[in-house]
PDB file of N, CA and C in Angstrom:
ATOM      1  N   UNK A   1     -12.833  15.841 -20.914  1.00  0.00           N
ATOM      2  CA  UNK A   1     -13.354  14.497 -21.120  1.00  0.00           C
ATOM      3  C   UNK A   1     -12.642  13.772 -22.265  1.00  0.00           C
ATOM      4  N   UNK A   2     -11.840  14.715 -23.256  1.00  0.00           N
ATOM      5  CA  UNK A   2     -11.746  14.074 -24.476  1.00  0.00           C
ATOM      6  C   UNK A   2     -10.480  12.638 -23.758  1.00  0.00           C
ATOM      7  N   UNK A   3      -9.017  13.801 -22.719  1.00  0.00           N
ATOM      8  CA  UNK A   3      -8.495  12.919 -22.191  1.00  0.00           C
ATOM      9  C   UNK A   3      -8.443  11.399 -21.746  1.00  0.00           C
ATOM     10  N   UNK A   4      -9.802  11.480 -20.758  1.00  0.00           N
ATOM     11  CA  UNK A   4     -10.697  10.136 -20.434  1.00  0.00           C
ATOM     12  C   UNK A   4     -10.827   9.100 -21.664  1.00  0.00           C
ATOM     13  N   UNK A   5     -11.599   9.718 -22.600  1.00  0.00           N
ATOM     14  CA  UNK A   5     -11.759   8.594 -23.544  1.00  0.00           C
ATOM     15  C   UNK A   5     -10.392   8.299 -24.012  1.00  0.00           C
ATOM     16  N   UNK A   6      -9.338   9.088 -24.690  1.00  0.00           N
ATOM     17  CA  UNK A   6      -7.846   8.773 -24.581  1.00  0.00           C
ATOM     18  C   UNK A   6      -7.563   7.465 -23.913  1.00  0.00           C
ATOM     19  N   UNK A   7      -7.531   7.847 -22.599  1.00  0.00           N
ATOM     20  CA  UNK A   7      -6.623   6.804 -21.379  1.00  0.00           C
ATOM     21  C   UNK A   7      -7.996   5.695 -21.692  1.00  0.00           C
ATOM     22  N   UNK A   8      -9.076   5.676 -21.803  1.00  0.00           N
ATOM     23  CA  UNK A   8      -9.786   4.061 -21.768  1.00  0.00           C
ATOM     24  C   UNK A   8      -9.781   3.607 -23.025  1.00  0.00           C
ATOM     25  N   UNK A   9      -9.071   4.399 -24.014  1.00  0.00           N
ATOM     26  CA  UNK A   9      -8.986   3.440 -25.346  1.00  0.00           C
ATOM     27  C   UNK A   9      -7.216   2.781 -25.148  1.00  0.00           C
ATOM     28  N   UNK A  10      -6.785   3.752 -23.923  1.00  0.00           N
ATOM     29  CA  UNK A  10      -5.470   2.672 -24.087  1.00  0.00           C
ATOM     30  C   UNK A  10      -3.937   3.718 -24.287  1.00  0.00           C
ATOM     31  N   UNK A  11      -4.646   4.694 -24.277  1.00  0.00           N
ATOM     32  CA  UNK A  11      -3.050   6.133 -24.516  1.00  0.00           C
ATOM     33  C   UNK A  11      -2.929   6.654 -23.302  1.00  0.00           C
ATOM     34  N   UNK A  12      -1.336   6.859 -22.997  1.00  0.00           N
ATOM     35  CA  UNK A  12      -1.351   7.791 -22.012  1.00  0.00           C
ATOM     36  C   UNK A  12      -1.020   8.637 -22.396  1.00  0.00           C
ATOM     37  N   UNK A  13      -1.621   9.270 -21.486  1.00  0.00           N
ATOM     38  CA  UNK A  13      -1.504  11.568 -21.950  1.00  0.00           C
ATOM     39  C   UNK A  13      -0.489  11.756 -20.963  1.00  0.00           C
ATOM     40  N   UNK A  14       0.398  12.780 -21.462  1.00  0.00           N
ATOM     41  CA  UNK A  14       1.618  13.132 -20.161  1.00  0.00           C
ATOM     42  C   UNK A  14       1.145  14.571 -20.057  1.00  0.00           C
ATOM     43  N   UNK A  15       1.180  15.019 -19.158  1.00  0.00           N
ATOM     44  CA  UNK A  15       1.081  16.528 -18.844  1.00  0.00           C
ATOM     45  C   UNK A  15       2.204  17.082 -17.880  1.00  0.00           C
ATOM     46  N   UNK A  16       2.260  18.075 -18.631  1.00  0.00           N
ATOM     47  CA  UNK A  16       3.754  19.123 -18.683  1.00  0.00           C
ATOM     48  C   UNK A  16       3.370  20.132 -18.022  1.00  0.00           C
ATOM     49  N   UNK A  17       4.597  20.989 -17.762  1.00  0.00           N
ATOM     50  CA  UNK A  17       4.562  22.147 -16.905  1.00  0.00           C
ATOM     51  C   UNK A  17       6.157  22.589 -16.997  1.00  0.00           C
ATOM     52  N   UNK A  18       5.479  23.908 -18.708  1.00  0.00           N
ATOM     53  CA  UNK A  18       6.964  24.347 -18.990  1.00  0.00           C
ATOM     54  C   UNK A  18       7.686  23.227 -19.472  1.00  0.00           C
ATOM     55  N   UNK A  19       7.439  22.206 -20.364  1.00  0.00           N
ATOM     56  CA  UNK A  19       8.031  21.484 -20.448  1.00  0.00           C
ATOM     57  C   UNK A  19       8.605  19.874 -19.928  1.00  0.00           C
ATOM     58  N   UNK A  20       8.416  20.035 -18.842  1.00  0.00           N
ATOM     59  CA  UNK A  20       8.398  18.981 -17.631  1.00  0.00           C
ATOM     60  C   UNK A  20       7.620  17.943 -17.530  1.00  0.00           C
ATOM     61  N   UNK A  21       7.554  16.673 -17.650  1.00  0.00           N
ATOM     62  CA  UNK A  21       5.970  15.647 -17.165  1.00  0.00           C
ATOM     63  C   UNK A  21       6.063  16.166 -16.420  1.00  0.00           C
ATOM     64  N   UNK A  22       4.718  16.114 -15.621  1.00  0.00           N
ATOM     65  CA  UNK A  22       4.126  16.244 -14.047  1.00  0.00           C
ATOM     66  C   UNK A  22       3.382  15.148 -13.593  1.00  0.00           C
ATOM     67  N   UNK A  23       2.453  14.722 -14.859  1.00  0.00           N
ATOM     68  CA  UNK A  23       1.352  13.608 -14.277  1.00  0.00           C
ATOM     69  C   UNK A  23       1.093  12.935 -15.736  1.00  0.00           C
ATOM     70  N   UNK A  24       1.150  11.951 -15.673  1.00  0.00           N
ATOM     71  CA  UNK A  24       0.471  10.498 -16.898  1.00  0.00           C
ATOM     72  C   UNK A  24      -1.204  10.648 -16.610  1.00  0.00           C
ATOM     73  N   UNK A  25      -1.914  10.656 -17.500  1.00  0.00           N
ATOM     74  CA  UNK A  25      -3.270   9.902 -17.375  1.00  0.00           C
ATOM     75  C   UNK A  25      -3.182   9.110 -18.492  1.00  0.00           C
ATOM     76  N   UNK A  26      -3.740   7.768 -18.212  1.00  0.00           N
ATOM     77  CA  UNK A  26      -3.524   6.796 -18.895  1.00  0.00           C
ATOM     78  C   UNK A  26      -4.452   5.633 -18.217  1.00  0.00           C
ATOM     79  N   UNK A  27      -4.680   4.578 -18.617  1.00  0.00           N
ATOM     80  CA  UNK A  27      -5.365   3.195 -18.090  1.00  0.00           C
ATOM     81  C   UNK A  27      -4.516   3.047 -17.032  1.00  0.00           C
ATOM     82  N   UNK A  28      -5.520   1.806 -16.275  1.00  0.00           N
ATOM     83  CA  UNK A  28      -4.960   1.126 -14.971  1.00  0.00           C
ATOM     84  C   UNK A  28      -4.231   0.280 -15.598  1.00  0.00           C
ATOM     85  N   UNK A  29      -2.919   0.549 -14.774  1.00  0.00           N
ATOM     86  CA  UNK A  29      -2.303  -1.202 -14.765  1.00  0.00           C
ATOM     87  C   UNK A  29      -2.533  -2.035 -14.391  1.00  0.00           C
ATOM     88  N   UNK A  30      -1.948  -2.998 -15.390  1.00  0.00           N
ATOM     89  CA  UNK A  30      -2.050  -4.111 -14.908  1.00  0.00           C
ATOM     90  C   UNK A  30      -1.934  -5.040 -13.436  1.00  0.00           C
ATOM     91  N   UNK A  31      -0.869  -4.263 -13.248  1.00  0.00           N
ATOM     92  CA  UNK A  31      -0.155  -5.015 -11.781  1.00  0.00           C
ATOM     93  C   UNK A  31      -1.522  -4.357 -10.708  1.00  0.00           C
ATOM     94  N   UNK A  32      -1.159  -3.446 -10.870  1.00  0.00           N
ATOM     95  CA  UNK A  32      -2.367  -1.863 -10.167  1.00  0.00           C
ATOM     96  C   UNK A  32      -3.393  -2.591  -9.487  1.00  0.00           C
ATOM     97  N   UNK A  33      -4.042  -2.325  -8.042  1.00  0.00           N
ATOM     98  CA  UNK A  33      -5.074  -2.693  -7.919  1.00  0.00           C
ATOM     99  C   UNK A  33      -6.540  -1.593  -7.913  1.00  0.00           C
ATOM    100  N   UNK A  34      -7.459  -2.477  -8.037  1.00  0.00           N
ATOM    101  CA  UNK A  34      -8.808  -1.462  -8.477  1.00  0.00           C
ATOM    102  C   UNK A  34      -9.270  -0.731  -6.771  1.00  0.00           C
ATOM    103  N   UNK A  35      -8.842  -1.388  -5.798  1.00  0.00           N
ATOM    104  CA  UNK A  35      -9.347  -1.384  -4.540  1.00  0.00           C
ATOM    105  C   UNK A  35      -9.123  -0.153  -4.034  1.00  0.00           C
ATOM    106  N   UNK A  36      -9.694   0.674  -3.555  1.00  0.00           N
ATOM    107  CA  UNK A  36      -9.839   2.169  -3.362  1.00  0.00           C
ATOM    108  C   UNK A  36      -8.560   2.234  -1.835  1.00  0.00           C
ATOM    109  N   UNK A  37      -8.965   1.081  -0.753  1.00  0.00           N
ATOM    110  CA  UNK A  37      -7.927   0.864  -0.014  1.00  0.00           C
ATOM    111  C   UNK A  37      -6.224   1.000  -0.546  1.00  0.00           C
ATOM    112  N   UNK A  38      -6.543  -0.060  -2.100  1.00  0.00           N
ATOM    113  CA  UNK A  38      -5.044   0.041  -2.171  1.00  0.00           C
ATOM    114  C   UNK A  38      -4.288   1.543  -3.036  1.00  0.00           C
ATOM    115  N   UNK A  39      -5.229   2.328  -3.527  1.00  0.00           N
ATOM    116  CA  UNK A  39      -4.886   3.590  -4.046  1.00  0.00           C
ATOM    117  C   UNK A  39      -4.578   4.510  -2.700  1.00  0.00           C
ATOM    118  N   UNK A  40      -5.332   4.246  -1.925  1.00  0.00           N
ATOM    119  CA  UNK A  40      -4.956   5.513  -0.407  1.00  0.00           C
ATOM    120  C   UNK A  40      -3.149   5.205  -0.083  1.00  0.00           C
ATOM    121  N   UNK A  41      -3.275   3.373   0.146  1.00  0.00           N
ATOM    122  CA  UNK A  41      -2.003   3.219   0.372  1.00  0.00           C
ATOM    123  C   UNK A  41      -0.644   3.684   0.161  1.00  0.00           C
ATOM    124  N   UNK A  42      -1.028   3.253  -1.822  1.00  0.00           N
ATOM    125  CA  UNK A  42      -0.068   4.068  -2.736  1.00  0.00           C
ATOM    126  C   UNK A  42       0.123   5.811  -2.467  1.00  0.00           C
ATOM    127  N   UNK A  43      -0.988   6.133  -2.369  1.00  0.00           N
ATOM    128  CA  UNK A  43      -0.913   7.703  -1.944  1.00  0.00           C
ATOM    129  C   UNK A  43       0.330   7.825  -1.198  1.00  0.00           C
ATOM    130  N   UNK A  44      -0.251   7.019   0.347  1.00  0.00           N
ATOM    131  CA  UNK A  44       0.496   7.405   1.434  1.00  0.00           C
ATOM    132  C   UNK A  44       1.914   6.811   1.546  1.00  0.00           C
ATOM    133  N   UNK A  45       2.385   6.304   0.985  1.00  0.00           N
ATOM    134  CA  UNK A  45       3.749   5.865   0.295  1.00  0.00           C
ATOM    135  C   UNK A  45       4.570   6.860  -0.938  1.00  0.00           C
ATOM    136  N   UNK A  46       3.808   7.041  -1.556  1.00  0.00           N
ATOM    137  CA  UNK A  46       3.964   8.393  -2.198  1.00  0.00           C
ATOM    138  C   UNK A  46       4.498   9.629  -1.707  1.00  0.00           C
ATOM    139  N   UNK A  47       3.497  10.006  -0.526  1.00  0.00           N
ATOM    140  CA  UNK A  47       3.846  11.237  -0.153  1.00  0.00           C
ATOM    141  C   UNK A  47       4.961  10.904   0.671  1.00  0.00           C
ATOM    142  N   UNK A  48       5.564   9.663   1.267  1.00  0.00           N
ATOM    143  CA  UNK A  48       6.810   9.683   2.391  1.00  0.00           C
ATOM    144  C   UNK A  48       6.366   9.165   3.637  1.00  0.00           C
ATOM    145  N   UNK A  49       4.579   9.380   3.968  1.00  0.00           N
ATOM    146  CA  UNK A  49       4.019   9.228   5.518  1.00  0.00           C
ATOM    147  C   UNK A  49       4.447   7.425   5.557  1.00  0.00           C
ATOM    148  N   UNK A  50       4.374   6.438   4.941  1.00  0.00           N
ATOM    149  CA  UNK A  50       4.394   5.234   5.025  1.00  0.00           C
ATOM    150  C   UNK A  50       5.776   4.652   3.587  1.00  0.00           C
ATOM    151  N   UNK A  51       6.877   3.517   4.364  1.00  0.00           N
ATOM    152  CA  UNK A  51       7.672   3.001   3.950  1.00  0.00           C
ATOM    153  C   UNK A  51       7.085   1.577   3.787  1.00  0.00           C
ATOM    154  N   UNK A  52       6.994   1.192   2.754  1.00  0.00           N
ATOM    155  CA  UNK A  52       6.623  -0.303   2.681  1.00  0.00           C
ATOM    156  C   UNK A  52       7.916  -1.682   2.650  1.00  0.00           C
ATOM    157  N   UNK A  53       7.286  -2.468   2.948  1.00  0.00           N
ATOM    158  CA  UNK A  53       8.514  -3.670   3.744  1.00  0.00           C
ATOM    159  C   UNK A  53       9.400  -3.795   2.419  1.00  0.00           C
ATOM    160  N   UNK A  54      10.557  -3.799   3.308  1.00  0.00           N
ATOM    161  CA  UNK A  54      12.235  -4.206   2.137  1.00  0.00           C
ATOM    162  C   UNK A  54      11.524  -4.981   0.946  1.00  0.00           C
ATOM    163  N   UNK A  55      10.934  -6.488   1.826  1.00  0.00           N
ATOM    164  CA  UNK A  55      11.126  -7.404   0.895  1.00  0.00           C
ATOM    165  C   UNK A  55       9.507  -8.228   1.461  1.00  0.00           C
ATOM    166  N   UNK A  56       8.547  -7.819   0.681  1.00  0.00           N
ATOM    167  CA  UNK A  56       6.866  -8.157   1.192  1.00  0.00           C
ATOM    168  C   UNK A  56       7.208  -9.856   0.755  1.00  0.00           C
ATOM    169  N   UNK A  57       6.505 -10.465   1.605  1.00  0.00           N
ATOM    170  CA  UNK A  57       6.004 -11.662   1.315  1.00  0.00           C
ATOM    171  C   UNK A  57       7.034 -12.589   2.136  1.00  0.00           C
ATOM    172  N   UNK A  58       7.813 -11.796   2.717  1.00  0.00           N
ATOM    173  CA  UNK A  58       8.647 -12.732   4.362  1.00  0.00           C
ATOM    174  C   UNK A  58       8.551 -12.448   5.644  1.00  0.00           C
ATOM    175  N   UNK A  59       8.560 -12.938   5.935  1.00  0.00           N
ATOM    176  CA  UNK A  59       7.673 -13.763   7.552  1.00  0.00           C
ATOM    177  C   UNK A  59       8.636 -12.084   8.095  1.00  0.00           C
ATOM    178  N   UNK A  60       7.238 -11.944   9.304  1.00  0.00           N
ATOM    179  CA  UNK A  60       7.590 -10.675   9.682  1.00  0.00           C
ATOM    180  C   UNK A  60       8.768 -10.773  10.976  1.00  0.00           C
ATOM    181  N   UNK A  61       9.999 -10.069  11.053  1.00  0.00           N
ATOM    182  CA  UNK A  61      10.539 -10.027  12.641  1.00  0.00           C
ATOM    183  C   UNK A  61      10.583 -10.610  13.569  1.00  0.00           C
ATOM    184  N   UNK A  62      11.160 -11.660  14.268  1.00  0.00           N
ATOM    185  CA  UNK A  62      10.694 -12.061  15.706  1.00  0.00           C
ATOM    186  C   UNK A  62      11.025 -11.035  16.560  1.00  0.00           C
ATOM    187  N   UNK A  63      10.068 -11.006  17.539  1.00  0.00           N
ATOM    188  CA  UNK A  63      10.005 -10.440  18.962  1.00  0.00           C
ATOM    189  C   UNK A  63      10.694 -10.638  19.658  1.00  0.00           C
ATOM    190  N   UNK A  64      11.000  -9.943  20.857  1.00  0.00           N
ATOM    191  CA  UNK A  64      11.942 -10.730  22.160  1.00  0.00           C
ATOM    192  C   UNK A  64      10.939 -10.724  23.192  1.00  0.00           C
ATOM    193  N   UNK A  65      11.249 -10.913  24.191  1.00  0.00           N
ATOM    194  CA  UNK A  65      10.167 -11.507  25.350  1.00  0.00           C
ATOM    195  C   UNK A  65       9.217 -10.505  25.328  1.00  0.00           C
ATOM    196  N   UNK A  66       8.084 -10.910  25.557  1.00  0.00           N
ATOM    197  CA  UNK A  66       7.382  -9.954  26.190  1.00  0.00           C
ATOM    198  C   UNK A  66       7.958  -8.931  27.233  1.00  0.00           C
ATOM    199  N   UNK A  67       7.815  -7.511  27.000  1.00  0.00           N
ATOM    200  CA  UNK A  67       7.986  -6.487  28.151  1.00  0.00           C
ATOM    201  C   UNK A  67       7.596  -6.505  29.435  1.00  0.00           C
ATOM    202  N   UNK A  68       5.517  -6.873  28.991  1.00  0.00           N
ATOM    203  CA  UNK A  68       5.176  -7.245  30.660  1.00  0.00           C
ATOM    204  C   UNK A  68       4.143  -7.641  29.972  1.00  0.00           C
ATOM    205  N   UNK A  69       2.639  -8.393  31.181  1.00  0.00           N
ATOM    206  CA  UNK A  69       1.926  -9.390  30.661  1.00  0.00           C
ATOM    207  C   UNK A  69       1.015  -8.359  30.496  1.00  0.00           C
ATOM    208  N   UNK A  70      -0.054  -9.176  29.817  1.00  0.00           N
ATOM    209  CA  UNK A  70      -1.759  -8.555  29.402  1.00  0.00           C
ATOM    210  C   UNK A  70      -2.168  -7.857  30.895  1.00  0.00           C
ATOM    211  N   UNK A  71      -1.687  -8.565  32.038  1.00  0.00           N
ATOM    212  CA  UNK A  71      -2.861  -7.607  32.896  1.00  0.00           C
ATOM    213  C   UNK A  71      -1.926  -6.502  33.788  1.00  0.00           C
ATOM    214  N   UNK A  72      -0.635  -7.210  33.710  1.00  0.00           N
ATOM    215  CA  UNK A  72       0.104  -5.606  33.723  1.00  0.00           C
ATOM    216  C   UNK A  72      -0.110  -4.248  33.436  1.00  0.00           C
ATOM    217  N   UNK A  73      -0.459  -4.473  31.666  1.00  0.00           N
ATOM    218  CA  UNK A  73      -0.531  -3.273  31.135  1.00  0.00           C
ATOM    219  C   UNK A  73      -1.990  -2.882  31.028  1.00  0.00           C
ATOM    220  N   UNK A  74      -3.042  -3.677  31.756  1.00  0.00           N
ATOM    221  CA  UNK A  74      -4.259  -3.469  31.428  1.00  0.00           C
ATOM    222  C   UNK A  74      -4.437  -2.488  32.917  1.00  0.00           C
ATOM    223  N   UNK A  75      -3.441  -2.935  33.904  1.00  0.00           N
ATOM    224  CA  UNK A  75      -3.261  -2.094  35.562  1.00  0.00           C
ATOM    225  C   UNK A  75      -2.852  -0.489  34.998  1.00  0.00           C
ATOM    226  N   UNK A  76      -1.779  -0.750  34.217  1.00  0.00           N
ATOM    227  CA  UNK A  76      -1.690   0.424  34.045  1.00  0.00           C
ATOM    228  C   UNK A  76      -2.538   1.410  32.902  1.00  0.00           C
ATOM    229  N   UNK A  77      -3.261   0.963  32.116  1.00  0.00           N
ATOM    230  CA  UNK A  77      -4.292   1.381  31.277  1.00  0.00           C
ATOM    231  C   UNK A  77      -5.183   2.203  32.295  1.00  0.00           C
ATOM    232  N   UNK A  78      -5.499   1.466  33.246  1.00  0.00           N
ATOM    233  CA  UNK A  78      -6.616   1.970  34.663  1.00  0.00           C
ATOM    234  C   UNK A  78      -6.072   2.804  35.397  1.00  0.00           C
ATOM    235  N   UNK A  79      -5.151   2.771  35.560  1.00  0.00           N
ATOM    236  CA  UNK A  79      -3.901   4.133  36.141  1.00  0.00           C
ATOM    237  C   UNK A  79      -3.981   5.448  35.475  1.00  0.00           C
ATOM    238  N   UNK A  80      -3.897   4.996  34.447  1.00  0.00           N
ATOM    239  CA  UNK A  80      -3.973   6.183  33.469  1.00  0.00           C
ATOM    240  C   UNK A  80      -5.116   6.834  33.070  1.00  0.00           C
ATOM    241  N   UNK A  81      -5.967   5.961  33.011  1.00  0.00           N
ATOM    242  CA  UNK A  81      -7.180   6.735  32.793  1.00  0.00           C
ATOM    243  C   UNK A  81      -8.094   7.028  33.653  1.00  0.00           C
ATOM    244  N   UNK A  82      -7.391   6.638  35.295  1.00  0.00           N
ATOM    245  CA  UNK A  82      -8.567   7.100  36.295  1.00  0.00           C
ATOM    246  C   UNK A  82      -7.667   8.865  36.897  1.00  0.00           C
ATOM    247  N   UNK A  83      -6.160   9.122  35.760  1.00  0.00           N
ATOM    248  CA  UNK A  83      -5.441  10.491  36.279  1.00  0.00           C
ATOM    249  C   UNK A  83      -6.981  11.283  35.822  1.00  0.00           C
TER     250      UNK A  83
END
């Protein structure tokens, strides 16, 4: 616990292994969001499972034509799930 009070008065603690950082505890950043959503995110970016966009905040990709229409693939949805 002593750590905790540490990081909310404002220090970060580094913890080692043999010498090595391994992990900071310390306050939230600033930039950081509080949102439990956006900590999973960070996780999963972290570990490699998710790449986040080159460059956030530009208009996403255009498409090329549609493949086939809504009830095309809704025929074959019913195909598939009456195997």
């Amino acid at each position: 616990m002593e750590h905790v009070r540490r990081a909310t008065a404002g220090e970060t603690i580094l913890v080692t292994d043999r010498g090595r950082v391994v992990a900071e505890i310390g306050p939230p950043q600033r930039t950081g969001s509080r949102i439990p959503a956006d900590a999973v995110l960070a996780d999963v970016v972290r570990r490699g499972w998710l790449t986040p966009a080159a460059s956030p905040g530009s208009e996403p990709p255009r498409g090329g034509p549609p493949v086939a229409t809504l009830s095309e693939l809704l025929e074959e949805l019913d195909e598939d799930r009456s195997r």
